[in-house]
PDB file of N, CA and C in Angstrom:
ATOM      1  N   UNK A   1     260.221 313.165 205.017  1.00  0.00           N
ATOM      2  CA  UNK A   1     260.337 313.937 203.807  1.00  0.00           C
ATOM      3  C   UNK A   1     259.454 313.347 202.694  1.00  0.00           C
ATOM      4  N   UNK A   2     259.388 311.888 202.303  1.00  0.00           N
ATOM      5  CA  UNK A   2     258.474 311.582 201.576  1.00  0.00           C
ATOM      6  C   UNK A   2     257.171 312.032 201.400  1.00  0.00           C
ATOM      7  N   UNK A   3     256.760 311.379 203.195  1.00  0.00           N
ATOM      8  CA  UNK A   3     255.155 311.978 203.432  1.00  0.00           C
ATOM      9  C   UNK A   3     255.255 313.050 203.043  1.00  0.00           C
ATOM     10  N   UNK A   4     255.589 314.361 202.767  1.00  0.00           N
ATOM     11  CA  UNK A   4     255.919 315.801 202.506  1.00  0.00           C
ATOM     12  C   UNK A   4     255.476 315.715 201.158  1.00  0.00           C
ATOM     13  N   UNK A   5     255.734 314.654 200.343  1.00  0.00           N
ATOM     14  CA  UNK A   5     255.970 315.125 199.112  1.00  0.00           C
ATOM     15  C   UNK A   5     254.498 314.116 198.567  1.00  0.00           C
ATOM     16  N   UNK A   6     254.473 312.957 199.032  1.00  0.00           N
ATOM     17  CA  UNK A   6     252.823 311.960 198.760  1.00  0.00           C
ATOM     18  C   UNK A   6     252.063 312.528 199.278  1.00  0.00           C
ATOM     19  N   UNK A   7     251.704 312.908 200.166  1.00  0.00           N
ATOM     20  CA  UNK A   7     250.518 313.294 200.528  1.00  0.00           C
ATOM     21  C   UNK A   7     249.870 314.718 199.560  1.00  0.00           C
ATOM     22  N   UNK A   8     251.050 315.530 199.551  1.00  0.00           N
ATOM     23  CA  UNK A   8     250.424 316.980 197.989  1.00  0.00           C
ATOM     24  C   UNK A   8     250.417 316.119 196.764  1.00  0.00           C
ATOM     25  N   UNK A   9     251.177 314.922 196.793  1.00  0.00           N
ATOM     26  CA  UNK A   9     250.889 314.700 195.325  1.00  0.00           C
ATOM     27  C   UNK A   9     249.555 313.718 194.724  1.00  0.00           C
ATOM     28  N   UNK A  10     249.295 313.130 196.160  1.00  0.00           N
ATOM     29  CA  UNK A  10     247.614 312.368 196.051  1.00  0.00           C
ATOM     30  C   UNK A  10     246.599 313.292 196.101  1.00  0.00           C
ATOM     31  N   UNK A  11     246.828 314.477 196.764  1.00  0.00           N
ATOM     32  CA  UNK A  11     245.629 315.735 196.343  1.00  0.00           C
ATOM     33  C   UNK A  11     245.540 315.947 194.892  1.00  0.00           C
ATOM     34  N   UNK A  12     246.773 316.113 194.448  1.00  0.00           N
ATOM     35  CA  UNK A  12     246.619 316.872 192.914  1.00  0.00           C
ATOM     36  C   UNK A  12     246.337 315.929 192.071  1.00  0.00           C
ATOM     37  N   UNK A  13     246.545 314.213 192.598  1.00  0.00           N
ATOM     38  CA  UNK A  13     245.755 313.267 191.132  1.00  0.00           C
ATOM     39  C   UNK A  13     244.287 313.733 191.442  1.00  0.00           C
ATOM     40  N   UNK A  14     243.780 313.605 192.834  1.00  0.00           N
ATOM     41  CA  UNK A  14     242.413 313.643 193.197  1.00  0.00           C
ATOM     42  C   UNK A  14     242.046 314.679 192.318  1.00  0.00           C
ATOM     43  N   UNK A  15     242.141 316.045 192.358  1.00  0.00           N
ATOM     44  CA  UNK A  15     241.994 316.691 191.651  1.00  0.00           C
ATOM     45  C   UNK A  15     242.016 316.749 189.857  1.00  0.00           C
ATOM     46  N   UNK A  16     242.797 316.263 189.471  1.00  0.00           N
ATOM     47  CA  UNK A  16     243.092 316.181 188.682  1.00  0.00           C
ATOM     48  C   UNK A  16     241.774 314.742 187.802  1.00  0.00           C
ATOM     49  N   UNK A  17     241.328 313.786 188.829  1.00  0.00           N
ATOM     50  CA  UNK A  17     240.877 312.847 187.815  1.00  0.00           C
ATOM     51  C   UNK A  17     239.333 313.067 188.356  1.00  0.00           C
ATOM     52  N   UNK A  18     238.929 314.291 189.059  1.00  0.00           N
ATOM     53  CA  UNK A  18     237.538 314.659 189.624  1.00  0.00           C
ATOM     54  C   UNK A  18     237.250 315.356 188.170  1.00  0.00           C
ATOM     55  N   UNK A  19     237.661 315.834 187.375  1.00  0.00           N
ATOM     56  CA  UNK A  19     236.419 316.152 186.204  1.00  0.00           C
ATOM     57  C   UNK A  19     235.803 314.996 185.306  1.00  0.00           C
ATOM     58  N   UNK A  20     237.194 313.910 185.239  1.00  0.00           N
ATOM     59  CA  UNK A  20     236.862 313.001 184.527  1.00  0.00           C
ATOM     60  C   UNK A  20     235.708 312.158 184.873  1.00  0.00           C
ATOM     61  N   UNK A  21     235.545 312.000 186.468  1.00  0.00           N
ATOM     62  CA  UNK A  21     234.371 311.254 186.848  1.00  0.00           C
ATOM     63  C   UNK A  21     233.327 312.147 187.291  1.00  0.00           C
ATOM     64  N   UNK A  22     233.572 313.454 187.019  1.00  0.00           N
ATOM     65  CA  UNK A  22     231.708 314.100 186.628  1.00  0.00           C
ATOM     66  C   UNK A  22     231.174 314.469 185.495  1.00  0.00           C
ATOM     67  N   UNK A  23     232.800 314.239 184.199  1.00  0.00           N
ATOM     68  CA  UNK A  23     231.978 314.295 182.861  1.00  0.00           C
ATOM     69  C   UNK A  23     231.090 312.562 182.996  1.00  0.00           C
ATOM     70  N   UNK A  24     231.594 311.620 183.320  1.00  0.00           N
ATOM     71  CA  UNK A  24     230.997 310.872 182.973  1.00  0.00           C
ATOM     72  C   UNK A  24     229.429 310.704 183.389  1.00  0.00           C
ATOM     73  N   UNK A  25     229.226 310.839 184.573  1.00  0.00           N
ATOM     74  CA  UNK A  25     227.719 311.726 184.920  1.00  0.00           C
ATOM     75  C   UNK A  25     227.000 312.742 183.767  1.00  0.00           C
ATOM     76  N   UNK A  26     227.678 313.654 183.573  1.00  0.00           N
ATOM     77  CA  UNK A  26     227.597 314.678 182.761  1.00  0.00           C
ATOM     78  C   UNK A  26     227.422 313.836 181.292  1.00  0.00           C
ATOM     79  N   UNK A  27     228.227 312.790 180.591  1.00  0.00           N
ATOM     80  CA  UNK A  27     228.085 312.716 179.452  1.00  0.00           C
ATOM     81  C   UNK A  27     226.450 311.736 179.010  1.00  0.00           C
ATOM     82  N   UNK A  28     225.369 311.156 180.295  1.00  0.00           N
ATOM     83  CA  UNK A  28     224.256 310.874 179.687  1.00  0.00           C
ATOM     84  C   UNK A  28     223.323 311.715 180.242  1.00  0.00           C
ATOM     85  N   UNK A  29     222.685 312.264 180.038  1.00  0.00           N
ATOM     86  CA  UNK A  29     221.674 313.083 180.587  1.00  0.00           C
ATOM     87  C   UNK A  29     220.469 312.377 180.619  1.00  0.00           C
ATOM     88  N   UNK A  30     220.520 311.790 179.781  1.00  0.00           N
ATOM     89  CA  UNK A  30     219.054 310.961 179.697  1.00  0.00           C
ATOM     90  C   UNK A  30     218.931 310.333 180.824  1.00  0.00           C
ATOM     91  N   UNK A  31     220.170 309.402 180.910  1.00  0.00           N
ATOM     92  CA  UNK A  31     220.295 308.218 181.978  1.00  0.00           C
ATOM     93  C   UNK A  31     219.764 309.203 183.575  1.00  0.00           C
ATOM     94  N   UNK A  32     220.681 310.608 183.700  1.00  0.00           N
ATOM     95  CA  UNK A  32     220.266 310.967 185.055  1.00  0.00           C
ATOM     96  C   UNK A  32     218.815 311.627 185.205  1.00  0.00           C
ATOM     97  N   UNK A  33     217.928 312.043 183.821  1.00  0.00           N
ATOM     98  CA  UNK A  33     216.652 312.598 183.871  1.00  0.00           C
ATOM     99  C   UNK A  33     216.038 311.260 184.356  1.00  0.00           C
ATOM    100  N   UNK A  34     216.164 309.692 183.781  1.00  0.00           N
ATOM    101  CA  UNK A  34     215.319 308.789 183.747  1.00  0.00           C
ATOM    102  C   UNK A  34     215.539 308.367 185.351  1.00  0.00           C
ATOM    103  N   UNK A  35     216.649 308.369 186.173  1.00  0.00           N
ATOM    104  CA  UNK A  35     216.731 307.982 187.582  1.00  0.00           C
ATOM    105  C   UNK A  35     215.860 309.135 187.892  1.00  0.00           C
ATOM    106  N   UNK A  36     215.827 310.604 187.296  1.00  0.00           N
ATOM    107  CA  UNK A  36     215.106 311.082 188.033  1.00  0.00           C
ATOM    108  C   UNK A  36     213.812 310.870 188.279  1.00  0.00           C
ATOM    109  N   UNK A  37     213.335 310.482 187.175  1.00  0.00           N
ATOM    110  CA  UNK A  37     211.764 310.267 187.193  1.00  0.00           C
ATOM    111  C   UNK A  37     211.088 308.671 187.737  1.00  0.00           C
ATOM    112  N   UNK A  38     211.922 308.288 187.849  1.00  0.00           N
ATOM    113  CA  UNK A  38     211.896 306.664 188.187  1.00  0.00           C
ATOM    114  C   UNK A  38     211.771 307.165 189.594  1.00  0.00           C
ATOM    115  N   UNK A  39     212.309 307.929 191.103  1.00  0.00           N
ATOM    116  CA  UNK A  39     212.800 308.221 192.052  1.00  0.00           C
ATOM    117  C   UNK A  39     211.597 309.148 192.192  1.00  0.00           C
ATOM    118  N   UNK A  40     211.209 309.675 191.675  1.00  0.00           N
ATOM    119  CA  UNK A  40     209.403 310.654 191.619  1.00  0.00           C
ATOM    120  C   UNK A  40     208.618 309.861 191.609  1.00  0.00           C
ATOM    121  N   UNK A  41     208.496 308.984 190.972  1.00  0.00           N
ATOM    122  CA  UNK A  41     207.153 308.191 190.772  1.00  0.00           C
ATOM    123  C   UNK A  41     207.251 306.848 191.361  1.00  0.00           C
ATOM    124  N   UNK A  42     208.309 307.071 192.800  1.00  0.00           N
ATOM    125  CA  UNK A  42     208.142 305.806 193.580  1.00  0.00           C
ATOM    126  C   UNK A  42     208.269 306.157 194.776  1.00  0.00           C
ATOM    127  N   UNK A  43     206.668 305.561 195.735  1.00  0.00           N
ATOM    128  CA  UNK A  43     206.218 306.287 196.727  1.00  0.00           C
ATOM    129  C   UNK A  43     206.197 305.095 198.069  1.00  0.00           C
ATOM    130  N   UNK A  44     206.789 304.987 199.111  1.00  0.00           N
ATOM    131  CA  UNK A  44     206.747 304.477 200.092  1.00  0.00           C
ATOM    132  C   UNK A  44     205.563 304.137 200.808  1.00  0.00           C
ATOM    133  N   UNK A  45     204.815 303.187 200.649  1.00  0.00           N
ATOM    134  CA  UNK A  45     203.613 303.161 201.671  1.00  0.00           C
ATOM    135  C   UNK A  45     203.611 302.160 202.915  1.00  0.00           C
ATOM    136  N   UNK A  46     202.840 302.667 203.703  1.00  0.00           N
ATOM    137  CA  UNK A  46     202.517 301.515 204.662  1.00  0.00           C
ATOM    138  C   UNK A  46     201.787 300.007 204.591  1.00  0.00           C
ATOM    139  N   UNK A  47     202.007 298.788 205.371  1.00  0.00           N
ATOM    140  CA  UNK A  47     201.783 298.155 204.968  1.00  0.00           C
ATOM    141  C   UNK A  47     200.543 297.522 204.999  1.00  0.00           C
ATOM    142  N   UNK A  48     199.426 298.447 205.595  1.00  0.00           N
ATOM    143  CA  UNK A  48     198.318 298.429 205.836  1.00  0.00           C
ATOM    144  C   UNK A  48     197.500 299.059 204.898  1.00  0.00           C
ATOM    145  N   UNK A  49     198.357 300.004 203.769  1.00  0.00           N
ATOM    146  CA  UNK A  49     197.696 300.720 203.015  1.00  0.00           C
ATOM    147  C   UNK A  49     197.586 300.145 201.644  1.00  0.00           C
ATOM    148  N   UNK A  50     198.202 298.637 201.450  1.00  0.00           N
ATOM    149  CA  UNK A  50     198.259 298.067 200.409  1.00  0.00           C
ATOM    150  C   UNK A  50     196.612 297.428 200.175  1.00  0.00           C
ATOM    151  N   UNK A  51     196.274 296.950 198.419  1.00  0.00           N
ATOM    152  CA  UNK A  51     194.826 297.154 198.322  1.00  0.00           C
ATOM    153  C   UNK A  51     194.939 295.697 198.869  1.00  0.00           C
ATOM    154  N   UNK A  52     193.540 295.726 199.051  1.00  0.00           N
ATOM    155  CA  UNK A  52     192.878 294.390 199.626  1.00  0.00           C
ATOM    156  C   UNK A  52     193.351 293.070 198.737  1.00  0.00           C
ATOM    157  N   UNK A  53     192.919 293.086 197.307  1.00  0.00           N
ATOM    158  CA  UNK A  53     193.344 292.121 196.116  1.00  0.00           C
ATOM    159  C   UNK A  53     194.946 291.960 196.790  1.00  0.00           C
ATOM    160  N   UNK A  54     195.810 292.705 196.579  1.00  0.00           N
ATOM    161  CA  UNK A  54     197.133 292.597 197.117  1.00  0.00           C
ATOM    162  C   UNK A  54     197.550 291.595 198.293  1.00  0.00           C
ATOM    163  N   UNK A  55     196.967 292.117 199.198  1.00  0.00           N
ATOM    164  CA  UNK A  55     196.907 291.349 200.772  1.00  0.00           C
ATOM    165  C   UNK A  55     196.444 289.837 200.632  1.00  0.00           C
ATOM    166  N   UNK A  56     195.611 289.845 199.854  1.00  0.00           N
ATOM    167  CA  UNK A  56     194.674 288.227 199.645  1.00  0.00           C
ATOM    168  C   UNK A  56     196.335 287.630 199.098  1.00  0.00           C
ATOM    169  N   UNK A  57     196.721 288.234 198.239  1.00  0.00           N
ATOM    170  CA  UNK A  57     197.740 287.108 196.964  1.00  0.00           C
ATOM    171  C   UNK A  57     198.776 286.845 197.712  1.00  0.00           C
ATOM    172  N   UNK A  58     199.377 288.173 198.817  1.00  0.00           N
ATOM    173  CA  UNK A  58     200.239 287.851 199.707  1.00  0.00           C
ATOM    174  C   UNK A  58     199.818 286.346 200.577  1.00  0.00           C
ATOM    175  N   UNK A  59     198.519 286.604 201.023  1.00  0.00           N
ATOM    176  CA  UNK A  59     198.136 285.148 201.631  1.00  0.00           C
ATOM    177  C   UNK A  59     198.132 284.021 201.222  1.00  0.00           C
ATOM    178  N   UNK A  60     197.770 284.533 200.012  1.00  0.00           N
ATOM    179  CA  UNK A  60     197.621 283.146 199.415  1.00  0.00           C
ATOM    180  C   UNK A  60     198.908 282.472 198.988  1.00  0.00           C
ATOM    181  N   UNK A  61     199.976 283.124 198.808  1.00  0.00           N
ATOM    182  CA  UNK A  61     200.891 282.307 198.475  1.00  0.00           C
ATOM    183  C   UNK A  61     201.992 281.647 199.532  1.00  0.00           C
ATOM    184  N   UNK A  62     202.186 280.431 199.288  1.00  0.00           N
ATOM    185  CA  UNK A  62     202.727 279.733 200.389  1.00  0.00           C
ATOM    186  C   UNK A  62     204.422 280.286 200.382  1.00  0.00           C
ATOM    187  N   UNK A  63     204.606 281.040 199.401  1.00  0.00           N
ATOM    188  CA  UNK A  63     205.964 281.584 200.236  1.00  0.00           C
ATOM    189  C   UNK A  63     206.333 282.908 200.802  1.00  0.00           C
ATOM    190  N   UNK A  64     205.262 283.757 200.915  1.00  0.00           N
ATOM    191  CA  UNK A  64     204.757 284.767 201.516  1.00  0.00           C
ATOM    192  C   UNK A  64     203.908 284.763 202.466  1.00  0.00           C
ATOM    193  N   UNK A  65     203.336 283.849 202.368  1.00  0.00           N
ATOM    194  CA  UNK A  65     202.109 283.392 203.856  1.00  0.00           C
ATOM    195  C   UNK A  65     202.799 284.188 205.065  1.00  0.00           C
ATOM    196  N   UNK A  66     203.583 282.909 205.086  1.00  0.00           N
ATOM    197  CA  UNK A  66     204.174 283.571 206.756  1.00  0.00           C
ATOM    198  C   UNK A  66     205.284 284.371 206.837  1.00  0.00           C
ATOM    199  N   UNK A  67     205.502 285.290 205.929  1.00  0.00           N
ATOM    200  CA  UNK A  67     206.686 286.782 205.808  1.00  0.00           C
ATOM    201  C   UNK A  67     205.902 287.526 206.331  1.00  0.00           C
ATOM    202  N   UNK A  68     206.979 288.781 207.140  1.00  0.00           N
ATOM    203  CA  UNK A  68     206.757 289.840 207.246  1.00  0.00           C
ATOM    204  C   UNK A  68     206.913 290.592 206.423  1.00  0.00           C
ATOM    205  N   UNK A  69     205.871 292.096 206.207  1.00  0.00           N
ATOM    206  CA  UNK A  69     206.258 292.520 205.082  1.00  0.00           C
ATOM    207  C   UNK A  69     207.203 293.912 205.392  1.00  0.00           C
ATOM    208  N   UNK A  70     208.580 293.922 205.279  1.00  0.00           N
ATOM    209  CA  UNK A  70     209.170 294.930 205.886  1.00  0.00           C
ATOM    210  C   UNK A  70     208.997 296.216 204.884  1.00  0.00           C
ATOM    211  N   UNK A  71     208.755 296.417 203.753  1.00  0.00           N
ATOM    212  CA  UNK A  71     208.301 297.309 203.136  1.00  0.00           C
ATOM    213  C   UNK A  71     207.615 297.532 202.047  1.00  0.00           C
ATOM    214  N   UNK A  72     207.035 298.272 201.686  1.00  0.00           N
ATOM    215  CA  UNK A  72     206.347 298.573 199.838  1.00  0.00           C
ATOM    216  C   UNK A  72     206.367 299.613 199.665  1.00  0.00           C
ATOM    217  N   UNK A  73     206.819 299.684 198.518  1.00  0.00           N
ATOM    218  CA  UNK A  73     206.376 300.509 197.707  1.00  0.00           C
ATOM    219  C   UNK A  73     205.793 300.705 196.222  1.00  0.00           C
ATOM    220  N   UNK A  74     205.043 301.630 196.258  1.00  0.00           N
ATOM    221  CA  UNK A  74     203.974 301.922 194.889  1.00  0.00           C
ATOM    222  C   UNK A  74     204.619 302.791 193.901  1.00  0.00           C
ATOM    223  N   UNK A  75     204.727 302.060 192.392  1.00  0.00           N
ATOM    224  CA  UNK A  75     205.305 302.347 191.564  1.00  0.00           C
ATOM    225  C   UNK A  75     204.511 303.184 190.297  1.00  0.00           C
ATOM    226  N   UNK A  76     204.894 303.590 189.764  1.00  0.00           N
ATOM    227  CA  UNK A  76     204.257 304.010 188.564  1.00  0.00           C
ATOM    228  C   UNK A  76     205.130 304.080 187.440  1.00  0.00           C
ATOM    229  N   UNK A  77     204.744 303.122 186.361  1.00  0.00           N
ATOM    230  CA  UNK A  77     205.851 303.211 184.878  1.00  0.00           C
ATOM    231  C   UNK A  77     205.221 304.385 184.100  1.00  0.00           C
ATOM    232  N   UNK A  78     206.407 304.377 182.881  1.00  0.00           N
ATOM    233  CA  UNK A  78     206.009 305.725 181.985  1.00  0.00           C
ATOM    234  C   UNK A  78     204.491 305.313 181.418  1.00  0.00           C
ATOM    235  N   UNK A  79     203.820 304.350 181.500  1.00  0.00           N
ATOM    236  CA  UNK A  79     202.779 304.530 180.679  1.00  0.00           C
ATOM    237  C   UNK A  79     201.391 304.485 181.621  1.00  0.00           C
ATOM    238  N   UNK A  80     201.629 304.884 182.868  1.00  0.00           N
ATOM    239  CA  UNK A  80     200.792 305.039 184.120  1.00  0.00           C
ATOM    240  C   UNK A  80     200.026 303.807 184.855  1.00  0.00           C
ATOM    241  N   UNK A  81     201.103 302.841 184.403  1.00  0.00           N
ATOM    242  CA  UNK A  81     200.290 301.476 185.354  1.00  0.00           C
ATOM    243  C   UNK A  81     200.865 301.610 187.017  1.00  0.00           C
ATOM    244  N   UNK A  82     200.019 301.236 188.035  1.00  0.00           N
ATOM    245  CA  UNK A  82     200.669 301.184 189.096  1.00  0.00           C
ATOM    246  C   UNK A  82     201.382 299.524 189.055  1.00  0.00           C
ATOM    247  N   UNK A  83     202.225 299.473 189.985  1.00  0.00           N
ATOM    248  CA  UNK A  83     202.865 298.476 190.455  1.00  0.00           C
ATOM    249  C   UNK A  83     203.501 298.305 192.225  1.00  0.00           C
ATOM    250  N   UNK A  84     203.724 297.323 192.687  1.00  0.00           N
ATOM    251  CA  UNK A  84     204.092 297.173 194.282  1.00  0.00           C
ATOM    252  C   UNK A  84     204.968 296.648 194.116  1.00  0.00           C
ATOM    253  N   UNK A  85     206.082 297.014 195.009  1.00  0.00           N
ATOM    254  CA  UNK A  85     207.243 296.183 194.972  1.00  0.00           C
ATOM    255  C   UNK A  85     207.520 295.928 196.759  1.00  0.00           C
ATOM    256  N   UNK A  86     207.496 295.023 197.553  1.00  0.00           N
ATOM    257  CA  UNK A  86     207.026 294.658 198.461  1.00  0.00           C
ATOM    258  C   UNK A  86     208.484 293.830 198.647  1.00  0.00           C
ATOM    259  N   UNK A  87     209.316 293.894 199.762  1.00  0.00           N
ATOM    260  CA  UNK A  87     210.421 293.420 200.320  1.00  0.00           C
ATOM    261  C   UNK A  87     209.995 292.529 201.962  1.00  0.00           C
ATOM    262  N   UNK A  88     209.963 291.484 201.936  1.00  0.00           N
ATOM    263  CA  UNK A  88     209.126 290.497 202.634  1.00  0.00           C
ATOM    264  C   UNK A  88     210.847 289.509 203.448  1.00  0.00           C
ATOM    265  N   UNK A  89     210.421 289.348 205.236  1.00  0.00           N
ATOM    266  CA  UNK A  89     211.212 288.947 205.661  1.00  0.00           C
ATOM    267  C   UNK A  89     210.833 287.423 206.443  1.00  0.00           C
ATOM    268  N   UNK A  90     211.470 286.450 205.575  1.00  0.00           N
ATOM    269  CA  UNK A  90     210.634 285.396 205.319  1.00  0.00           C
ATOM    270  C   UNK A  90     211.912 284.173 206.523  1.00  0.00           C
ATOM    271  N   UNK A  91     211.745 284.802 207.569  1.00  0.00           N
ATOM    272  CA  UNK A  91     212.766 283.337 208.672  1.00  0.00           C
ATOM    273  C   UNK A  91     213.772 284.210 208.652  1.00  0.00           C
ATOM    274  N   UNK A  92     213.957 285.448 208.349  1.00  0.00           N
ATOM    275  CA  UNK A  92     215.390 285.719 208.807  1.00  0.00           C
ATOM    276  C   UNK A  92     216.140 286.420 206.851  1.00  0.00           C
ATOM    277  N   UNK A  93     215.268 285.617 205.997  1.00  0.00           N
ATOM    278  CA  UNK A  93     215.987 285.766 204.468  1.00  0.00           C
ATOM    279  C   UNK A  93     214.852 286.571 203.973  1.00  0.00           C
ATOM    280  N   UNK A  94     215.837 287.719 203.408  1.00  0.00           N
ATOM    281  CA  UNK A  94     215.335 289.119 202.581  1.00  0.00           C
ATOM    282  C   UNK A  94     214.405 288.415 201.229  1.00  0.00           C
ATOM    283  N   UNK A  95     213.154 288.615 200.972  1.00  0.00           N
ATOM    284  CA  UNK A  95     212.957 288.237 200.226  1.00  0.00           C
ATOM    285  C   UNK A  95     211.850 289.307 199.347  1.00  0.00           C
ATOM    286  N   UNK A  96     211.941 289.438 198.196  1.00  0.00           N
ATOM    287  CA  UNK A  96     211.315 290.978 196.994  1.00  0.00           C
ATOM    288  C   UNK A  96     210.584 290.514 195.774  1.00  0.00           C
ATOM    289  N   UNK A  97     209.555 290.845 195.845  1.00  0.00           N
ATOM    290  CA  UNK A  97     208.519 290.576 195.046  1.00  0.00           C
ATOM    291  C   UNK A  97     208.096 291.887 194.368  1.00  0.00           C
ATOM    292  N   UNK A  98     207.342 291.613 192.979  1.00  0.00           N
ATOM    293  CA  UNK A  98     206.642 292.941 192.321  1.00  0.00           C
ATOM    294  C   UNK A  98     205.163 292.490 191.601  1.00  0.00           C
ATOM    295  N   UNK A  99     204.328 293.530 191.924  1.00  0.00           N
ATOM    296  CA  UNK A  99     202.840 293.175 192.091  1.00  0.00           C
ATOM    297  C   UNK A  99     202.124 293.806 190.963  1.00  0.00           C
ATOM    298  N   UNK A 100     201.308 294.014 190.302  1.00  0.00           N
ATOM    299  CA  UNK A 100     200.421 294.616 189.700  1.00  0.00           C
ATOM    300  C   UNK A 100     199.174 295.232 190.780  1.00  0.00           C
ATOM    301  N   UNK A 101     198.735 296.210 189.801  1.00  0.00           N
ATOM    302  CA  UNK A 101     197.514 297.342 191.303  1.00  0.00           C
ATOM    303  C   UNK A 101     196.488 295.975 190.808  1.00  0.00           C
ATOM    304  N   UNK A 102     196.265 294.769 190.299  1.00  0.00           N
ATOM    305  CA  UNK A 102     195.207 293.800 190.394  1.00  0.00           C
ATOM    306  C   UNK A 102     195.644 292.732 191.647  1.00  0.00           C
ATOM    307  N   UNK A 103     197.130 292.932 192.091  1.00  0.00           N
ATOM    308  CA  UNK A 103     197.524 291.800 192.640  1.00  0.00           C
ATOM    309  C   UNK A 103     197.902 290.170 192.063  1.00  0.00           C
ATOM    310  N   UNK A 104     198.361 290.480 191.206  1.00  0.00           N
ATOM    311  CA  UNK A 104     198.826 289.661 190.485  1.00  0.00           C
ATOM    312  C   UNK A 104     200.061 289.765 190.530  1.00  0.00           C
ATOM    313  N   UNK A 105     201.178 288.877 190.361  1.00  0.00           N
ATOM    314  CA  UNK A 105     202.657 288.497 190.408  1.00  0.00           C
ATOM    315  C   UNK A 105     203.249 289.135 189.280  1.00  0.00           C
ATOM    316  N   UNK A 106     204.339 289.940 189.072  1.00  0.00           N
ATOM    317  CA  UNK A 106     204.798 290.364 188.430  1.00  0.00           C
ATOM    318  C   UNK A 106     206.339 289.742 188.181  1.00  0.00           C
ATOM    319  N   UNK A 107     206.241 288.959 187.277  1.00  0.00           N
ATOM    320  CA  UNK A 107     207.961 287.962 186.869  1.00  0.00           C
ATOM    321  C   UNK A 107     208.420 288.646 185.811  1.00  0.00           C
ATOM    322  N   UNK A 108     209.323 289.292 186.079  1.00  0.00           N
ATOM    323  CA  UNK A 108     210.429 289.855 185.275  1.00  0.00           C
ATOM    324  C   UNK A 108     211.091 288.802 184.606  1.00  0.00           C
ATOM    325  N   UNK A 109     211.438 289.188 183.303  1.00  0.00           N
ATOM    326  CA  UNK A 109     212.321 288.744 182.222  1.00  0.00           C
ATOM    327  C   UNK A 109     214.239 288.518 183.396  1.00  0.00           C
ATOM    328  N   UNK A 110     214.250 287.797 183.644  1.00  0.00           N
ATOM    329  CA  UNK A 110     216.207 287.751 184.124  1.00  0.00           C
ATOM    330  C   UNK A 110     216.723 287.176 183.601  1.00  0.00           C
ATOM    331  N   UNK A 111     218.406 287.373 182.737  1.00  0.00           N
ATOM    332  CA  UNK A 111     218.623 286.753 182.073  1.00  0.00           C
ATOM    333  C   UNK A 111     220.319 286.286 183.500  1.00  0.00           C
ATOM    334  N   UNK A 112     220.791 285.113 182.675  1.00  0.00           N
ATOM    335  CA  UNK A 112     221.825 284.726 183.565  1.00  0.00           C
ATOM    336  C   UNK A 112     222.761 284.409 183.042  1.00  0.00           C
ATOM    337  N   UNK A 113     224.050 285.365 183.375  1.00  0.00           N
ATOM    338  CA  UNK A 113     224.770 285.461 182.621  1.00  0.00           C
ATOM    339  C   UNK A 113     225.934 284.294 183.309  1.00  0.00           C
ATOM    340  N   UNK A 114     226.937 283.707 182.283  1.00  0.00           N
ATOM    341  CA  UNK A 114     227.782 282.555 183.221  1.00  0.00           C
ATOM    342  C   UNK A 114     229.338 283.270 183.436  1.00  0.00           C
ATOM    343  N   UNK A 115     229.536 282.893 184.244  1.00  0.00           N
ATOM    344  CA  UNK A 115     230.809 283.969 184.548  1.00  0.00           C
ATOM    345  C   UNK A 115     232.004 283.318 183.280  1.00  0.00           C
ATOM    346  N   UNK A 116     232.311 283.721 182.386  1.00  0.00           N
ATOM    347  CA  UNK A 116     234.105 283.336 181.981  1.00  0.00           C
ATOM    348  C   UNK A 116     235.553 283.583 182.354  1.00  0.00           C
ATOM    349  N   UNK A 117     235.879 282.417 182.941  1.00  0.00           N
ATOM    350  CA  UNK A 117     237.201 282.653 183.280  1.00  0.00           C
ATOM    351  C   UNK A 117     238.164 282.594 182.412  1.00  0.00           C
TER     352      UNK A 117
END
C-alpha cells in the first residue's frame, strides 16, 4: 500500500520541481548563446593536420616529446585568434595543453582556491 502511494507521489515532486530547473537555464541567455558559440567555433582536427611550427614545439618539449597526441582541437576566440588545445597521453596520464596558431604555449591565468573547513 505504501509503494501505491510513493511511487505517484515522487512523479508529482518530479514534476513539480522540472520548471524550476529549466527556468534556471532559461534565466541566462547569454550564458547559453556564449556555450553556443564557444561549441561553433571549436573544430576537431586530425593529428597530422596540425601546423608544422606546432609539431616542432610538441617536440621540442621534453614533456610532450614522447606523448601521444590523442586529440586537438582548433579554436577560435571572439576576437579571431586561432588556438590548439591538444590532449596528449603521456605513460598512461591524461595530459592538456593550449597552443597559439604560432606554436607557442599558451599558460592560462589558474587561480587556487584552499578548501575551508
Amino acid at each position: 500500500m505504501k509503494t501505491q502511494l510513493i511511487i505517484p507521489a515522487l512523479f508529482v515532486m518530479g514534476l513539480a520541481f522540472s520548471p524550476v530547473s529549466a527556468m534556471s537555464n532559461a534565466a541566462n541567455p547569454a550564458a547559453m548563446e556564449t556555450n553556443f558559440i564557444q561549441d561553433s567555433e571549436k573544430v576537431k582536427i586530425e593529428k597530422e593536420n596540425l601546423p608544422e611550427t606546432l609539431k616542432e614545439t610538441i617536440k621540442a618539449d621534453e614533456t610532450t616529446r614522447d606523448a601521444e597526441v590523442k586529440e586537438a582541437w582548433q579554436m577560435t576566440d571572439g576576437e579571431g585568434k586561432i588556438y590548439y588545445a591538444i590532449k596528449f597521453d603521456h605513460n598512461g596520464t591524461e595530459l592538456s595543453k593550449k597552443y597559439d596558431a604560432t606554436g607557442k604555449e599558451v599558460k592560462e591565468d589558474t587561480e587556487v582556491k584552499e578548501k575551508k573547513d
